[in-house]
C-alpha atoms as a PDB file:
ATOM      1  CA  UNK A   1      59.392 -62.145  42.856  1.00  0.00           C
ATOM      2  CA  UNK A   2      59.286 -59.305  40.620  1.00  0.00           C
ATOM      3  CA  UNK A   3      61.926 -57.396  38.773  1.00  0.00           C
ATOM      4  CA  UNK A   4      63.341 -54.704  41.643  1.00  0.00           C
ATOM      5  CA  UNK A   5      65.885 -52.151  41.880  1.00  0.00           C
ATOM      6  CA  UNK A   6      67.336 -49.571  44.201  1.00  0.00           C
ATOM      7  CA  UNK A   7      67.570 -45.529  43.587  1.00  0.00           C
ATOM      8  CA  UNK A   8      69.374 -44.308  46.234  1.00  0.00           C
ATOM      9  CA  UNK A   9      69.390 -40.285  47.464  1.00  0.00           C
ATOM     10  CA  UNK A  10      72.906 -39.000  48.792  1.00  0.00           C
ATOM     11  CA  UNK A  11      73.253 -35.361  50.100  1.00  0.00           C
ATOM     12  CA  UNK A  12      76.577 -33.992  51.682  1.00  0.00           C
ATOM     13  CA  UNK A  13      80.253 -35.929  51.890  1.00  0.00           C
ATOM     14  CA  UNK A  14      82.269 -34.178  54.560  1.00  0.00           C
ATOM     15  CA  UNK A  15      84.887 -34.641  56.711  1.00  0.00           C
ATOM     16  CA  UNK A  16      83.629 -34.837  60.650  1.00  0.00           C
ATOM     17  CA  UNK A  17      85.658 -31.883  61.107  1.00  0.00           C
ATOM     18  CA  UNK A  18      83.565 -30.170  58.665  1.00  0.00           C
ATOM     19  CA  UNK A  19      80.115 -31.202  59.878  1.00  0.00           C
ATOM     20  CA  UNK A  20      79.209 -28.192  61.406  1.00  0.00           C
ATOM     21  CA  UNK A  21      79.336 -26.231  57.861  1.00  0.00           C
ATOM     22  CA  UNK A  22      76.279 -28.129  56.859  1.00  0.00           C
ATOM     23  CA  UNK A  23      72.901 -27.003  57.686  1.00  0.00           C
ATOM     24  CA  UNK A  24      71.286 -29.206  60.564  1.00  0.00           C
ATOM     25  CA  UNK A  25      68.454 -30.267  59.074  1.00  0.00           C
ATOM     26  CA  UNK A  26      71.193 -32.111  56.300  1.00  0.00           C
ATOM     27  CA  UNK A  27      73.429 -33.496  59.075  1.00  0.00           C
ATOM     28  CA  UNK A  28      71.516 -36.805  59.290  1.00  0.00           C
ATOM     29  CA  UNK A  29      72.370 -37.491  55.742  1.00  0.00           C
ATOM     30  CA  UNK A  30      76.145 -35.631  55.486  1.00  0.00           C
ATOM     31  CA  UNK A  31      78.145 -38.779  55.000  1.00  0.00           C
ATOM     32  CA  UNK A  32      82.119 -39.224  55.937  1.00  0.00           C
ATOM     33  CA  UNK A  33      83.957 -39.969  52.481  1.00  0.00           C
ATOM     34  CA  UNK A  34      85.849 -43.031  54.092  1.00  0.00           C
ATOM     35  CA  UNK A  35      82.020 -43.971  54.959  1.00  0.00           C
ATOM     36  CA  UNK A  36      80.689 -42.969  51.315  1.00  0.00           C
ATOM     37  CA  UNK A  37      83.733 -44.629  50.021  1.00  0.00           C
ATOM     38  CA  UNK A  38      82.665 -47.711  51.661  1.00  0.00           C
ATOM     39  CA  UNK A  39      79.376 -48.060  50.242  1.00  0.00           C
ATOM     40  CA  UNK A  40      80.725 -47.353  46.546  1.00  0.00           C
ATOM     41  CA  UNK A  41      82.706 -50.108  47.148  1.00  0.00           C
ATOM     42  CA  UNK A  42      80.044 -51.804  47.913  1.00  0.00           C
ATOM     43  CA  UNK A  43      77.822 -50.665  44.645  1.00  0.00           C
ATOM     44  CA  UNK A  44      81.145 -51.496  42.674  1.00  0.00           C
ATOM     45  CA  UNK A  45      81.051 -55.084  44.216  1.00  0.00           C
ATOM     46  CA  UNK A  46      78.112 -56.213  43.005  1.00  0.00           C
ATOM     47  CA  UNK A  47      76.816 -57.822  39.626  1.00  0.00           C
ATOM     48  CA  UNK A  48      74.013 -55.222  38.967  1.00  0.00           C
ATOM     49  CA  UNK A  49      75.051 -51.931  37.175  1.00  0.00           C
ATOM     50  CA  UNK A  50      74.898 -48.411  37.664  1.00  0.00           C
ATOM     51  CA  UNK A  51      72.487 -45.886  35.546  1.00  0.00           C
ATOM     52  CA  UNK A  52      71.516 -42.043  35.209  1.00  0.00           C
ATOM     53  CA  UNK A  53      68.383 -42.353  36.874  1.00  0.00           C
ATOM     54  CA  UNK A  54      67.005 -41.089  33.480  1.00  0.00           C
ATOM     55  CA  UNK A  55      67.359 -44.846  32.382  1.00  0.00           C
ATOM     56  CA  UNK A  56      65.755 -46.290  34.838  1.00  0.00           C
ATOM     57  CA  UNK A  57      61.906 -46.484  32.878  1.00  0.00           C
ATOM     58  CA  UNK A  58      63.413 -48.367  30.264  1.00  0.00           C
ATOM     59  CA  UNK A  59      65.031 -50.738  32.234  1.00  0.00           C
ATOM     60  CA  UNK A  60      63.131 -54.104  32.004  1.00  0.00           C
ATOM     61  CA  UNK A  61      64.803 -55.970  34.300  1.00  0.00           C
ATOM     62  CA  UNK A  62      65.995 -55.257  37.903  1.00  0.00           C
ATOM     63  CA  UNK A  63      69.641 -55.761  36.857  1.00  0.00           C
ATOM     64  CA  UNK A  64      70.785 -52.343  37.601  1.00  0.00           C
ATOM     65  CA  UNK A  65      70.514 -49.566  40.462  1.00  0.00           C
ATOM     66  CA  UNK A  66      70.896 -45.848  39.945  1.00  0.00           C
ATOM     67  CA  UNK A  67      73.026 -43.283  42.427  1.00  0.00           C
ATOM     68  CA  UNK A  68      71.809 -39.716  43.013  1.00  0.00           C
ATOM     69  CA  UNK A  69      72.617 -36.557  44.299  1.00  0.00           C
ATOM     70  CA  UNK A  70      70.548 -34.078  45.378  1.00  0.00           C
ATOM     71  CA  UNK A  71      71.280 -29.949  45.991  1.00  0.00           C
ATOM     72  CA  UNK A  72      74.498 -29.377  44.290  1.00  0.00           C
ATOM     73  CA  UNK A  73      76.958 -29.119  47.259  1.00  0.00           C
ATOM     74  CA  UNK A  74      80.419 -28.398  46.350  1.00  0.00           C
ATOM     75  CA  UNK A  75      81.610 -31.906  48.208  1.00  0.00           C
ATOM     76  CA  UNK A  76      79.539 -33.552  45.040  1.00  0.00           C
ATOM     77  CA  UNK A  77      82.582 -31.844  42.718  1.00  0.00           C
ATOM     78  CA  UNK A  78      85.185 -32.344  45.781  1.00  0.00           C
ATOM     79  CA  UNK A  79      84.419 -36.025  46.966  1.00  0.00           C
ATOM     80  CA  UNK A  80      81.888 -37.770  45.102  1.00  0.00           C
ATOM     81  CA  UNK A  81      83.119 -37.191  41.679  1.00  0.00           C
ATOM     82  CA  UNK A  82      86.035 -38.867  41.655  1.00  0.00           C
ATOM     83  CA  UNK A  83      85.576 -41.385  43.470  1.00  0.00           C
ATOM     84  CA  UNK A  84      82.679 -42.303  41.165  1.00  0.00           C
ATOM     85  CA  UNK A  85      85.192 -41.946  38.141  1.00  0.00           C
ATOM     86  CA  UNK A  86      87.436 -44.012  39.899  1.00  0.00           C
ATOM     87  CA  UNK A  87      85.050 -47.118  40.818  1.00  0.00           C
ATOM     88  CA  UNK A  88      83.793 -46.638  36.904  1.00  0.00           C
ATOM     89  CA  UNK A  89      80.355 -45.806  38.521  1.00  0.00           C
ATOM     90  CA  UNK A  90      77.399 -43.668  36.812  1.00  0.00           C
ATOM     91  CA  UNK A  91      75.459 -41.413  38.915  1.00  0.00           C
ATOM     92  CA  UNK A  92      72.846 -38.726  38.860  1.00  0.00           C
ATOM     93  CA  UNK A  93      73.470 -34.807  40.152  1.00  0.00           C
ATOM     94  CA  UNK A  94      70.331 -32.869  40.715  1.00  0.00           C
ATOM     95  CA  UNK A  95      71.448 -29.536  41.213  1.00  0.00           C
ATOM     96  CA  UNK A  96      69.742 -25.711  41.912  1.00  0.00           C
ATOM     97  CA  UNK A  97      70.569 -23.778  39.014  1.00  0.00           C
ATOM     98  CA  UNK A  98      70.230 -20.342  40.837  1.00  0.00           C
ATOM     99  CA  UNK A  99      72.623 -21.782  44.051  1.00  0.00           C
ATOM    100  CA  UNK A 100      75.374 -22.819  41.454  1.00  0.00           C
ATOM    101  CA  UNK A 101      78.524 -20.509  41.759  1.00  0.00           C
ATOM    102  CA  UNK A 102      77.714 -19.801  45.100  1.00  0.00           C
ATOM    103  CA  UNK A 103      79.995 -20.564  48.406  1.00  0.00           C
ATOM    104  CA  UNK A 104      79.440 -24.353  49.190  1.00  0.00           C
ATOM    105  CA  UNK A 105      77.686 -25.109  45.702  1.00  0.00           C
ATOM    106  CA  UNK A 106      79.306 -26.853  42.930  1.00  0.00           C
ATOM    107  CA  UNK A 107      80.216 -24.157  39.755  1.00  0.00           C
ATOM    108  CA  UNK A 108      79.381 -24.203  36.703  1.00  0.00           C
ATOM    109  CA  UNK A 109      82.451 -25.562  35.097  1.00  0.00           C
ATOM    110  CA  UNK A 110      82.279 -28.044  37.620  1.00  0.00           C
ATOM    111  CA  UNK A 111      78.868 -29.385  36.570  1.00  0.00           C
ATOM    112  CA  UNK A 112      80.408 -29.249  33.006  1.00  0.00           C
ATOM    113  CA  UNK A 113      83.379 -31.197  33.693  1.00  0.00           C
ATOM    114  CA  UNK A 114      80.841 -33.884  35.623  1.00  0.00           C
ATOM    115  CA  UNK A 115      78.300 -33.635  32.832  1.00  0.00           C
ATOM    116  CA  UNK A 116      81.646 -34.753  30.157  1.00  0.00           C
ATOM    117  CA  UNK A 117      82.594 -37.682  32.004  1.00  0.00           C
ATOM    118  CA  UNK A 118      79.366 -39.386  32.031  1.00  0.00           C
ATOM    119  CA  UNK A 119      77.311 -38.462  34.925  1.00  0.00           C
ATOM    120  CA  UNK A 120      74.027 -36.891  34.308  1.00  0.00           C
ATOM    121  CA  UNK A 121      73.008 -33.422  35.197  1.00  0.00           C
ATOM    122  CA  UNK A 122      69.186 -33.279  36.877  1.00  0.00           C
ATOM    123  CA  UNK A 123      67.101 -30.123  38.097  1.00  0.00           C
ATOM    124  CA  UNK A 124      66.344 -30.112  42.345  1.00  0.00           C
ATOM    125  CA  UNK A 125      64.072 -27.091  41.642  1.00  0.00           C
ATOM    126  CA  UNK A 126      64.953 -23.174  40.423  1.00  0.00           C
ATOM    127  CA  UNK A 127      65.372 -21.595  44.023  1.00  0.00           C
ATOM    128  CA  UNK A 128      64.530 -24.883  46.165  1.00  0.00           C
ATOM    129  CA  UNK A 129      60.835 -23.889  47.982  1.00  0.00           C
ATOM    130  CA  UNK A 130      58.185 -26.425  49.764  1.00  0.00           C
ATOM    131  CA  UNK A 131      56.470 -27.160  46.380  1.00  0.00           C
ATOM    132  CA  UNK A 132      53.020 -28.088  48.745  1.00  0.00           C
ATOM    133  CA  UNK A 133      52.553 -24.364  49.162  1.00  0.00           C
ATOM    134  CA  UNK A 134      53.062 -23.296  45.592  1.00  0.00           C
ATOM    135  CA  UNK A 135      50.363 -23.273  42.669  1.00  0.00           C
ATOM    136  CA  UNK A 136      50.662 -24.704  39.576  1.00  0.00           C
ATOM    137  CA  UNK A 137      52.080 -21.647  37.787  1.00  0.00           C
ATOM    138  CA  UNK A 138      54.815 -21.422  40.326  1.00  0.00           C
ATOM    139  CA  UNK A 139      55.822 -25.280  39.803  1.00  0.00           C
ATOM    140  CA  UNK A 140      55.960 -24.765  36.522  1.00  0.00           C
ATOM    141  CA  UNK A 141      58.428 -21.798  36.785  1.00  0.00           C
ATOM    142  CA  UNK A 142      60.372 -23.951  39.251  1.00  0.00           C
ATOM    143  CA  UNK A 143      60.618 -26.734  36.713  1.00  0.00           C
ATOM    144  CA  UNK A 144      60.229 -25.321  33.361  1.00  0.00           C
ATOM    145  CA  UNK A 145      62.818 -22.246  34.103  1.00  0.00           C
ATOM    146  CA  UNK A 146      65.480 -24.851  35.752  1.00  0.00           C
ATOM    147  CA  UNK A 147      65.267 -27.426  33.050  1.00  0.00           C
ATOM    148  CA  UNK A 148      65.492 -24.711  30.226  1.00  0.00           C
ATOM    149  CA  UNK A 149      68.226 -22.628  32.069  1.00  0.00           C
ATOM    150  CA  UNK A 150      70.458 -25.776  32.640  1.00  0.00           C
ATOM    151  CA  UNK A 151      70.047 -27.293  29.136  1.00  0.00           C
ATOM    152  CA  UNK A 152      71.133 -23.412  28.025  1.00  0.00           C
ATOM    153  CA  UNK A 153      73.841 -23.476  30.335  1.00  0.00           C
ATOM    154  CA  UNK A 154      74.748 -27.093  29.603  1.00  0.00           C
ATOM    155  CA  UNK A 155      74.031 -27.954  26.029  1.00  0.00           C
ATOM    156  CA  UNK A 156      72.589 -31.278  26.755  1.00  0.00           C
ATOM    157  CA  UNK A 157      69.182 -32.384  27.199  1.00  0.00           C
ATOM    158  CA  UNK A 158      67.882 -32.045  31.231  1.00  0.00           C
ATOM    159  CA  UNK A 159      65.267 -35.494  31.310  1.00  0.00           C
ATOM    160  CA  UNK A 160      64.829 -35.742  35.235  1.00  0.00           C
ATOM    161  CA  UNK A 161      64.382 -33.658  38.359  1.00  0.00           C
ATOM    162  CA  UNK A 162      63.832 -33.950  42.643  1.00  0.00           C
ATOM    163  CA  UNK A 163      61.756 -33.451  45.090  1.00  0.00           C
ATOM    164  CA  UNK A 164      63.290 -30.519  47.386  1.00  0.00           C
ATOM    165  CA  UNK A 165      62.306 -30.934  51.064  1.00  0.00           C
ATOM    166  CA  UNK A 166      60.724 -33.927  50.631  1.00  0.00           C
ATOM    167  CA  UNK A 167      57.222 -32.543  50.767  1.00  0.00           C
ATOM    168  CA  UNK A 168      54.828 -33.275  47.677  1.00  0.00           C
ATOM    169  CA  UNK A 169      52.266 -31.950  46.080  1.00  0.00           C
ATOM    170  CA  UNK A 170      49.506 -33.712  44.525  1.00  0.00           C
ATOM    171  CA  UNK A 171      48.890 -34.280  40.722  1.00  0.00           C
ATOM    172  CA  UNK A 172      52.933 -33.587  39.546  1.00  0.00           C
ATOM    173  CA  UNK A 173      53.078 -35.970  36.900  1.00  0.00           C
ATOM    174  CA  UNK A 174      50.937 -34.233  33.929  1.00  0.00           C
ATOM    175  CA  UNK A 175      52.512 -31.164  34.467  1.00  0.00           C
ATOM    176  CA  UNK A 176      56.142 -32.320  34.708  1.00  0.00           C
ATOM    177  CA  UNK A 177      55.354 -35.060  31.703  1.00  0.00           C
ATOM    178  CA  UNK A 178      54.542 -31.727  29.567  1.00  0.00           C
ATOM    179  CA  UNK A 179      57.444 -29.919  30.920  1.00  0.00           C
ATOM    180  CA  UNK A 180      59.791 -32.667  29.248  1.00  0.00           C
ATOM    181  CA  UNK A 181      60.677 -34.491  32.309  1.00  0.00           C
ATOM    182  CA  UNK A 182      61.073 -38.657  32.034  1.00  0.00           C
ATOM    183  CA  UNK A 183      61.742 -39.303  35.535  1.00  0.00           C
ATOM    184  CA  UNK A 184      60.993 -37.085  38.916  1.00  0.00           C
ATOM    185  CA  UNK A 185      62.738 -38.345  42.416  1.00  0.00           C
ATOM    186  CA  UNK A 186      60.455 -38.122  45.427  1.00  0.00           C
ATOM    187  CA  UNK A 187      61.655 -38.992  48.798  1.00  0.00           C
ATOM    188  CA  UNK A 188      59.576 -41.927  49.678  1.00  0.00           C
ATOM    189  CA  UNK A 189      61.556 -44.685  50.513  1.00  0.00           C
ATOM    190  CA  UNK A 190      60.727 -47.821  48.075  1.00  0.00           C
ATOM    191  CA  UNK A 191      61.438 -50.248  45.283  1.00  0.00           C
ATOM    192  CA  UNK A 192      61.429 -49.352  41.729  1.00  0.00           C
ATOM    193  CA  UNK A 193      59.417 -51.593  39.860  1.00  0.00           C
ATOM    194  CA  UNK A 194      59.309 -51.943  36.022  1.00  0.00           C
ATOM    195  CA  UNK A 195      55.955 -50.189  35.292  1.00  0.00           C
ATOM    196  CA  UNK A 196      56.093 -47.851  37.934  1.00  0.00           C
ATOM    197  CA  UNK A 197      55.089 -44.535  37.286  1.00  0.00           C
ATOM    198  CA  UNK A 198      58.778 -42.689  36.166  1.00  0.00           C
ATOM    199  CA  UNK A 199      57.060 -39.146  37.794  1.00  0.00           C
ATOM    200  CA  UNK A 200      56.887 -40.276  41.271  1.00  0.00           C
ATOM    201  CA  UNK A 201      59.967 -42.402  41.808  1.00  0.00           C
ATOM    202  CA  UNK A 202      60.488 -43.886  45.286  1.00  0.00           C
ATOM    203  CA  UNK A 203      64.416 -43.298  46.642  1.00  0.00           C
ATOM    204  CA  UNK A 204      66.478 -44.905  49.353  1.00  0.00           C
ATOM    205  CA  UNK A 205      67.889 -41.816  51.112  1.00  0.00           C
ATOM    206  CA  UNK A 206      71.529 -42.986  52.815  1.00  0.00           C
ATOM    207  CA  UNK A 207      72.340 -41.318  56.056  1.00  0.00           C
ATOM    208  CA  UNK A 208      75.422 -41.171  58.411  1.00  0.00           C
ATOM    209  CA  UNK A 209      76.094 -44.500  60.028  1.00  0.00           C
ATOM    210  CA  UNK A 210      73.905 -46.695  57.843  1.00  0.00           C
ATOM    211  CA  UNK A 211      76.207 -49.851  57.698  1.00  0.00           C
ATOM    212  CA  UNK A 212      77.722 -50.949  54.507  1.00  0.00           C
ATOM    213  CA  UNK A 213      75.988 -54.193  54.968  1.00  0.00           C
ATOM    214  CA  UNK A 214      72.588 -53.096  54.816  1.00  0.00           C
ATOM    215  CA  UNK A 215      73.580 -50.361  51.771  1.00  0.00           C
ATOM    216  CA  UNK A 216      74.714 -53.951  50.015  1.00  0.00           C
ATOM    217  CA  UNK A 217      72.045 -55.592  50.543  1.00  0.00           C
ATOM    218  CA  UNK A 218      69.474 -52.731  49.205  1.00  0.00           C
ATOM    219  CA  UNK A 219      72.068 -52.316  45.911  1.00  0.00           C
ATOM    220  CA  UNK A 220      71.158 -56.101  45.272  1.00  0.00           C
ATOM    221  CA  UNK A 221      67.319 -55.848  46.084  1.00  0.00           C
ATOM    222  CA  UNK A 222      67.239 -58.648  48.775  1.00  0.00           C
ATOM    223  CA  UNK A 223      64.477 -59.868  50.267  1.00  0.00           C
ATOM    224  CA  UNK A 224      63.644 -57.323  53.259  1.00  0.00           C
ATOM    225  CA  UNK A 225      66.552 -55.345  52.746  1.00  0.00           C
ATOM    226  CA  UNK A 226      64.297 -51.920  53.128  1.00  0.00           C
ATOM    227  CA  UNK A 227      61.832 -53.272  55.941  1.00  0.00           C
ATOM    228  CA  UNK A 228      63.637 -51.285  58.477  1.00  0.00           C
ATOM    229  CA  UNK A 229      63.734 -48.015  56.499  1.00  0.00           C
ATOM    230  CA  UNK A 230      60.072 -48.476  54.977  1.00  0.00           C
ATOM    231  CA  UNK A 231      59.127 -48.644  59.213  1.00  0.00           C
ATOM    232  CA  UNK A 232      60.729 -45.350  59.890  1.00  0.00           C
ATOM    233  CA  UNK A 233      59.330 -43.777  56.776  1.00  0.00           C
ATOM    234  CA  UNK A 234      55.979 -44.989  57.495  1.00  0.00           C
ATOM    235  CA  UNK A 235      56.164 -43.146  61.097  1.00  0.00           C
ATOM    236  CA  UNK A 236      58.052 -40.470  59.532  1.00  0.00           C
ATOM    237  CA  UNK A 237      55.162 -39.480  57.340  1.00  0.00           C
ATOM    238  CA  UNK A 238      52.491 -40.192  59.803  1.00  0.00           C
ATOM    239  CA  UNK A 239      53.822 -37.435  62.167  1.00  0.00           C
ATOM    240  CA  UNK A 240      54.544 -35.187  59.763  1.00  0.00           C
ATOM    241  CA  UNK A 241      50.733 -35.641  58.327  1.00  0.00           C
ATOM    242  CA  UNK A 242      50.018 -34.581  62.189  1.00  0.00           C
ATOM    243  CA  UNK A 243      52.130 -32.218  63.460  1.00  0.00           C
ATOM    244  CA  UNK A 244      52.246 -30.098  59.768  1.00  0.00           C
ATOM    245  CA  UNK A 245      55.182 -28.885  57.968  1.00  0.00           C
ATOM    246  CA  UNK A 246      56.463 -25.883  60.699  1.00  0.00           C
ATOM    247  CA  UNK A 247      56.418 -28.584  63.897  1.00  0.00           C
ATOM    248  CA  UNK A 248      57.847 -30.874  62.153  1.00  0.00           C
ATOM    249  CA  UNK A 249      60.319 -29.163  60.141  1.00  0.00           C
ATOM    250  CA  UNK A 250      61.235 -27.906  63.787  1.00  0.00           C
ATOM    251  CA  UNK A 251      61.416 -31.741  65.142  1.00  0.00           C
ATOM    252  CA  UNK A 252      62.886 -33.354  62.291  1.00  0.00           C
ATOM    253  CA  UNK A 253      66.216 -33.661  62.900  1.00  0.00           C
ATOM    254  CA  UNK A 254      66.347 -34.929  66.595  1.00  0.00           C
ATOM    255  CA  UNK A 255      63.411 -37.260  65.961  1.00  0.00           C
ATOM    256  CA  UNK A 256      64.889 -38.874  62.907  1.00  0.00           C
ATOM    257  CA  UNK A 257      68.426 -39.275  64.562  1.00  0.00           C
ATOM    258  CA  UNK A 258      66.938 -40.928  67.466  1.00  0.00           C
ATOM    259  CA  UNK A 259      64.471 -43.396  65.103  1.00  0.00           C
ATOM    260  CA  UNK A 260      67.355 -44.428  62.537  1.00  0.00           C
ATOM    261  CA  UNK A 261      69.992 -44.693  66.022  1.00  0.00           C
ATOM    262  CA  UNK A 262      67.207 -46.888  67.471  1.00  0.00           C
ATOM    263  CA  UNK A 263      66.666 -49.012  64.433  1.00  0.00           C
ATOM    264  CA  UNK A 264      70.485 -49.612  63.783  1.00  0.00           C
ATOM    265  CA  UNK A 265      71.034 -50.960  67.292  1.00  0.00           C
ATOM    266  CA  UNK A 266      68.254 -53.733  66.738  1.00  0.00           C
END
């Protein structure tokens, strides 16, 4: 079998009593931090390591997996930080430079204080927009102008970046490669494979209620650990190549709770 690893996608870590601060279309994926605690004790647990997602090209093997973050929420600062300091685990943060500062975003002291302990700082975009209705000047603005105002902001070197929304655009990689980027996060769901191509990175996104067993499983690549989630993304992308970006964005969330609810009782 070859080499394999895992990049997983986390969004939100709130309390249940706090659920209803996060936008609805993120509420699939807002995790409880007993139930994010959980699966970092489950990433601690095992023999493979943890690496900035950065690091993941020039990993040869499939020793490894890589945690990341997308949007910046302030419950990346609040809950995942520490406990990821505390488990001795690496992870990635790709954050909105033009959202940092604000209410529910993580400041930028924060992201400083993160970037000096070892995690690694990553763009999600300059203002966050459905990049398959911009041209190519306006991706490059999104990317270029992020990357450049977080490694001004930062002092350190910005080498990877994610997919907002989850909707791409063709022909990314040249222009992101010549931006500076070594790695760009997409949301298909997938194995990384040494020799795939670093600009369109598969993820595992983890949602509310996935059990600990099958996040364990994925962390140590076994054999149809992601058939159930590679199912749901397959349908997932099918409707959304039929019903178009508005329905669907409008569907989304009580479709996708009902698939992953279905699939867990199986």
């Amino acid at each position: 079998m070859r080499p394999r690893a895992a990049v997983f996608a986390f969004h939100d870590v709130v309390p249940a009593s706090r659920l209803a601060d996060v936008p609805p279309a993120h509420r699939p994926y807002a995790l409880d931090p007993r139930e994010f605690r959980a699966h970092l004790l489950a990433a601690a647990d095992s023999p493979r390591r943890a690496v900035a997602v950065s690091r993941v090209p020039g990993e040869l093997g499939g020793g490894f997996f890589s945690l990341t973050f997308d949007d910046g929420a302030a419950s990346d600062y609040e809950y995942a930080f520490p406990a990821l300091v505390e488990l001795g685990l690496r992870a990635t943060f790709f954050v909105v430079p033009t959202r940092i500062d604000r209410p529910g975003q993580v400041t930028w002291a924060q992201v400083r204080e993160m970037l000096a302990a070892g995690m690694e700082i990553g763009s999600h975009s300059m203002t966050h927009p459905f990049l398959d209705g911009l041209d190519e000047q306006a991706v490059r603005r999104e990317f270029g102008d992020s990357k450049r105002l977080l490694e001004d902001r930062l002092g350190a070197p910005v080498h990877a970046a994610s997919l907002p929304h989850g909707w791409e655009r063709p022909a990314l990689a040249p222009l992101l490669a010549e931006l500076g980027y070594r790695v760009f996060c997409t949301s298909r769901v997938g194995w990384w494979h040494p020799g795939d191509p670093p600009l369109s990175m598969a993820r595992v996104g983890v949602r509310r209620g996935m059990p600990v067993e099958e996040f364990a499983a994925i962390v140590d690549a076994q054999r149809g650990a992601l058939w159930r989630l590679r199912t749901v993304d397959a349908a997932k992308n099918a409707a959304k190549a039929c019903l178009g970006r508005r329905r669907w964005s409008r569907l989304r969330a009580p479709v996708l709770a009902l698939w992953y609810r279905d699939g867990n009782e199986r």
